[in-house]
C-alpha atoms as a PDB file:
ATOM      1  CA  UNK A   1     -15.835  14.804 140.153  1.00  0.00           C
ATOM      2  CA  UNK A   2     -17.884  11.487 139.714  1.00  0.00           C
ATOM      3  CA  UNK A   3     -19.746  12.928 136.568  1.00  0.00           C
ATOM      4  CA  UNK A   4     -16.533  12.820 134.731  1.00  0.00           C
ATOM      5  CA  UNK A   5     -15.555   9.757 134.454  1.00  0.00           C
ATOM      6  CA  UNK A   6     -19.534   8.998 133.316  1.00  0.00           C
ATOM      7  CA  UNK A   7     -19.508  12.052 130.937  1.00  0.00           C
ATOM      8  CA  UNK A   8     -16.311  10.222 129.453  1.00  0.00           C
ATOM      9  CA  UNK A   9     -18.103   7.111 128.967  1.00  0.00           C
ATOM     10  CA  UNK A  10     -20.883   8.336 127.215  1.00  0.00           C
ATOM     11  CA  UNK A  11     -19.005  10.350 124.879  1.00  0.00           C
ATOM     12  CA  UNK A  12     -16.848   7.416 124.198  1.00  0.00           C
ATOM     13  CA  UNK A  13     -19.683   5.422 123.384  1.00  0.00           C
ATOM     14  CA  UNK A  14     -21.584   7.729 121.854  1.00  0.00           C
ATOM     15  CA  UNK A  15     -18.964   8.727 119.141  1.00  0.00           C
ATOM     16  CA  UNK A  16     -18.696   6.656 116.056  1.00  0.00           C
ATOM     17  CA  UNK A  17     -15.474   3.985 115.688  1.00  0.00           C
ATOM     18  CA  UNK A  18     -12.670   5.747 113.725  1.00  0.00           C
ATOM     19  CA  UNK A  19     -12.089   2.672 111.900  1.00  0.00           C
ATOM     20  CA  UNK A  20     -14.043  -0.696 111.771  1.00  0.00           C
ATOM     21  CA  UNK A  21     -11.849  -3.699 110.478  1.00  0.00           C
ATOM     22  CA  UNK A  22     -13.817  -4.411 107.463  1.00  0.00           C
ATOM     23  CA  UNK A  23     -14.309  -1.344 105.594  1.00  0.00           C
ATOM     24  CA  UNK A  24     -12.251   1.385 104.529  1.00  0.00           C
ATOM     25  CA  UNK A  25     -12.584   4.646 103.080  1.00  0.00           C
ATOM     26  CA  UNK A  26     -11.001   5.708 100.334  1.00  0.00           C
ATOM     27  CA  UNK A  27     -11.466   6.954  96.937  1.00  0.00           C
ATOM     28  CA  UNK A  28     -10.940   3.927  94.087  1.00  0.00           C
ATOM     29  CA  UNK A  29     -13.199   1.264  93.057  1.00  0.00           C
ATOM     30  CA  UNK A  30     -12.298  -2.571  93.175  1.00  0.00           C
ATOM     31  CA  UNK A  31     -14.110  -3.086  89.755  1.00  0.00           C
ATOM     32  CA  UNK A  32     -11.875  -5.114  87.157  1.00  0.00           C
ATOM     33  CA  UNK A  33     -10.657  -2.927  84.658  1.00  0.00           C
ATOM     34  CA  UNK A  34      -9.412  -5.583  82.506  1.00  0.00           C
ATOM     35  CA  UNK A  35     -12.405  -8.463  82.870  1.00  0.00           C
ATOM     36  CA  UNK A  36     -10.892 -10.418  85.596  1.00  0.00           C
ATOM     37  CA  UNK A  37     -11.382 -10.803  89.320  1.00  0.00           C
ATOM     38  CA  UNK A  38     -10.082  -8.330  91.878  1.00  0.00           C
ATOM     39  CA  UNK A  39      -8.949  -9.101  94.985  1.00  0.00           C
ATOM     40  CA  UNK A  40      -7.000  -6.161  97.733  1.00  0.00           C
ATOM     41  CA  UNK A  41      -4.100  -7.261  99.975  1.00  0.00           C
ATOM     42  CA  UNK A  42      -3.081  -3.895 101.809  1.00  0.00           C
ATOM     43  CA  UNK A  43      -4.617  -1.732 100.112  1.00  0.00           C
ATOM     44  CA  UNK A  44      -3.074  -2.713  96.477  1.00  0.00           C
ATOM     45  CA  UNK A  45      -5.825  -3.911  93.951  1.00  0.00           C
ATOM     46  CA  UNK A  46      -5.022  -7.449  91.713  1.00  0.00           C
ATOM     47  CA  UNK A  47      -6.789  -8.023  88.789  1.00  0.00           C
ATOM     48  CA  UNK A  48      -6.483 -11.810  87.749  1.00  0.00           C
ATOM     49  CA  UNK A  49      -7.070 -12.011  84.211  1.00  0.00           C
ATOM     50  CA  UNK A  50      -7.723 -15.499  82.925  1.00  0.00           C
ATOM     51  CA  UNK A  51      -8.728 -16.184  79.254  1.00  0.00           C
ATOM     52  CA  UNK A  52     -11.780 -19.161  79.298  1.00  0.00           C
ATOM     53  CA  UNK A  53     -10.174 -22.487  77.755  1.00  0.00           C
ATOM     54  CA  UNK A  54      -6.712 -21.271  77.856  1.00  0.00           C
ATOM     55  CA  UNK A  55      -7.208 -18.696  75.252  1.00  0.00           C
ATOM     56  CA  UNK A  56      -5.271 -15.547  75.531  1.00  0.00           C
ATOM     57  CA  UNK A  57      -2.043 -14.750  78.161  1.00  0.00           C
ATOM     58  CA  UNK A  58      -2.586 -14.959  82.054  1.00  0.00           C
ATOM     59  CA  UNK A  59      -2.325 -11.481  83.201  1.00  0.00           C
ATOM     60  CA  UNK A  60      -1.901 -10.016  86.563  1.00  0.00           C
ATOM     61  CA  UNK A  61      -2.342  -6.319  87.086  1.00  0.00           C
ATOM     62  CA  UNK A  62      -1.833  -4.526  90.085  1.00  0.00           C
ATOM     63  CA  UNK A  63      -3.079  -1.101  91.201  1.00  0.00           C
ATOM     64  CA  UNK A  64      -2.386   1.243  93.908  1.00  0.00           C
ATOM     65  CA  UNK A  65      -5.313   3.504  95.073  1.00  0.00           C
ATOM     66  CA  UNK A  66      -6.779   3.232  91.435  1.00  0.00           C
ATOM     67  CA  UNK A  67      -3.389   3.407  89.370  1.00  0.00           C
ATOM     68  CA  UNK A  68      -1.220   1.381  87.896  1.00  0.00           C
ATOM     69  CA  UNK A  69       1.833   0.118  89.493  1.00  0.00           C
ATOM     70  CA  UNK A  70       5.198  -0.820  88.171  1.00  0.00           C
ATOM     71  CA  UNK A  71       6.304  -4.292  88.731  1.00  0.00           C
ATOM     72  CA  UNK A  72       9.547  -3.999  87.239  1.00  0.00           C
ATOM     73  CA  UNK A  73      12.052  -5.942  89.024  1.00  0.00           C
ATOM     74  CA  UNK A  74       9.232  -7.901  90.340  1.00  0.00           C
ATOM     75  CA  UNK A  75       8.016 -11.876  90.478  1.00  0.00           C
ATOM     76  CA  UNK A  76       4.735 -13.206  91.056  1.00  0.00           C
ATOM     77  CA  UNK A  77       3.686 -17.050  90.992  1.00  0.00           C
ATOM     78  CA  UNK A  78       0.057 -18.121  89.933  1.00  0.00           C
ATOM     79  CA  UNK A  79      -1.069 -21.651  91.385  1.00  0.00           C
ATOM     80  CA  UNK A  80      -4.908 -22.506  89.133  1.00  0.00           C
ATOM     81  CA  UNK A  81      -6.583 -24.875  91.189  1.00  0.00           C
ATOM     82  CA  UNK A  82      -9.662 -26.702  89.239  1.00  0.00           C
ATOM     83  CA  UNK A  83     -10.913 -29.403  91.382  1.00  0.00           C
ATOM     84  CA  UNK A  84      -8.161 -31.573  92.166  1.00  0.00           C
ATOM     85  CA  UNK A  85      -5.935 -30.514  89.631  1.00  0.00           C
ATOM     86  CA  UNK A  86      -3.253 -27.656  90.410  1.00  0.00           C
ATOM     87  CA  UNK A  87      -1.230 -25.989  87.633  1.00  0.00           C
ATOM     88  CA  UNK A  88       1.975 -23.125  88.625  1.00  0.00           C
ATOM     89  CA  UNK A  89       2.684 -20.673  85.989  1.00  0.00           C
ATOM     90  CA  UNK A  90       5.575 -18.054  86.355  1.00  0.00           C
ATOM     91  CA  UNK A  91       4.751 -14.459  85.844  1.00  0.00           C
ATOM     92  CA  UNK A  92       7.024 -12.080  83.933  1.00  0.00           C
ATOM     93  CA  UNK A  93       6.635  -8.244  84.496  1.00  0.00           C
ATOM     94  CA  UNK A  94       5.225  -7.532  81.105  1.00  0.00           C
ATOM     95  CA  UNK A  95       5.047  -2.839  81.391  1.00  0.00           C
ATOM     96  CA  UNK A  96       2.269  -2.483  83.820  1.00  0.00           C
ATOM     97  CA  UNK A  97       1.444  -6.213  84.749  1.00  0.00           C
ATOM     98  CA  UNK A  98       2.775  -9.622  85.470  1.00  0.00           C
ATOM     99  CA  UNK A  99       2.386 -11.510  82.015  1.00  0.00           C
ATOM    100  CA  UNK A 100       2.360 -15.550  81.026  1.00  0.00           C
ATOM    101  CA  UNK A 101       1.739 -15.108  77.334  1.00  0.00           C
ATOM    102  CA  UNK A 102       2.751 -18.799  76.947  1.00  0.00           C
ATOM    103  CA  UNK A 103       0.706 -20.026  79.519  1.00  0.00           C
ATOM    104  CA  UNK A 104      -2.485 -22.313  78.555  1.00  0.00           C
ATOM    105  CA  UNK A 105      -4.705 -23.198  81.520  1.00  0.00           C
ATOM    106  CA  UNK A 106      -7.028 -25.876  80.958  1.00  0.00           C
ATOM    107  CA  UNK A 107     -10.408 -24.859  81.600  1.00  0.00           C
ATOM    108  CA  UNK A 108     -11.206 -22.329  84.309  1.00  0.00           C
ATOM    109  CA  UNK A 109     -14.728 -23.018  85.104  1.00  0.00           C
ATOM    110  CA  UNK A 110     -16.734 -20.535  87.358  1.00  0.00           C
ATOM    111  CA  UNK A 111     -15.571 -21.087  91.260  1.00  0.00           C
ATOM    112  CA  UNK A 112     -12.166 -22.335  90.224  1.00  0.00           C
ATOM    113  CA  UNK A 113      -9.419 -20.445  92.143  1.00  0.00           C
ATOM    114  CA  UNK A 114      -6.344 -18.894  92.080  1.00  0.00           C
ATOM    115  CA  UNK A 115      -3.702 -17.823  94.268  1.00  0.00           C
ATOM    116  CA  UNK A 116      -0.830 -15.562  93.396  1.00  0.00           C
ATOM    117  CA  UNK A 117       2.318 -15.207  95.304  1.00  0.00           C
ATOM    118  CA  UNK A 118       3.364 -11.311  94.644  1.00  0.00           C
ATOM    119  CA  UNK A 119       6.985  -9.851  95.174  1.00  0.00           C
ATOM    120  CA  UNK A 120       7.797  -6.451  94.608  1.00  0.00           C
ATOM    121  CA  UNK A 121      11.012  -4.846  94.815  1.00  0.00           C
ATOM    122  CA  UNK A 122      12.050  -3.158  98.310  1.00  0.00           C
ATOM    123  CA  UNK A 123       8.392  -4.628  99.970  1.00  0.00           C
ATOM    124  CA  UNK A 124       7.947  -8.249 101.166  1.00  0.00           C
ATOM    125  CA  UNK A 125       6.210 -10.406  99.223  1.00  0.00           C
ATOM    126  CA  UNK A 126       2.091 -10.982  99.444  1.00  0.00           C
ATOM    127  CA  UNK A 127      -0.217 -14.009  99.036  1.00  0.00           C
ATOM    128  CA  UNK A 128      -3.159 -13.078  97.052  1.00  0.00           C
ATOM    129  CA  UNK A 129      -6.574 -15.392  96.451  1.00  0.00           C
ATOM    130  CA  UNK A 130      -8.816 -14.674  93.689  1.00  0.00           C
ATOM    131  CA  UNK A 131     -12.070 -16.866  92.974  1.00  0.00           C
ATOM    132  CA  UNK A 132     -12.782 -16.915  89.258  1.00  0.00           C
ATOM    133  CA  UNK A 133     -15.947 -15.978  87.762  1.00  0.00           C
END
């Protein structure tokens, strides 16, 4: 009877972790699709889509398990941070993204960031950081 609990041990640390806490299996790629930066917040990919020098719309597309998700009914709040300066934009669902057509950042040099607040309807609302490139 005192092999058991041993026997239990080693096979307990002999067998490999189900899960570890930073990686996870599954079957989509966090590449942009749209030439921004992608960033996952439980399990849902954002693509931050920033034109250089304010040219071209903010855009914010979001993916689940590699496709597209509807963000009708939806908000989401960018905050740019360059340096010490901090601009807000509002994000309009725009088909299958968030959308600031009118929107004109100021220069978004490499290592500027961005943080997005994200509400979807019926699921509570997620903070998402990006780092531009």
């Amino acid at each position: 009877m005192k092999a058991l609990p041993l026997l239990a041990a080693l096979l307990l640390t002999a067998a490999p972790p189900l899960y570890a806490a930073d990686a996870h299996d599954h079957a989509h790629a966090h590449a942009p699709l749209h030439g921004g930066v992608v960033s996952e917040v439980k399990d849902i990919d954002y693509e931050l889509v920033v034109g250089p020098e304010g040219k071209g719309p903010v855009q914010l597309h979001l993916r689940d398990h590699g496709k597209p998700l509807d963000v009708a009914g939806g908000s989401a709040r960018l905050t740019l941070l360059v340096g010490t300066k901090k601009k807000e934009f509002d994000l309009k669902a725009a088909g299958q993204r968030f959308e600031c057509g009118e929107c004109a950042p100021d220069k978004t040099p490499p290592g500027a960031k961005a943080v997005a607040r994200v509400a979807l309807p019926g699921k509570p609302a997620v903070t998402v950081r990006f780092v531009l490139k």
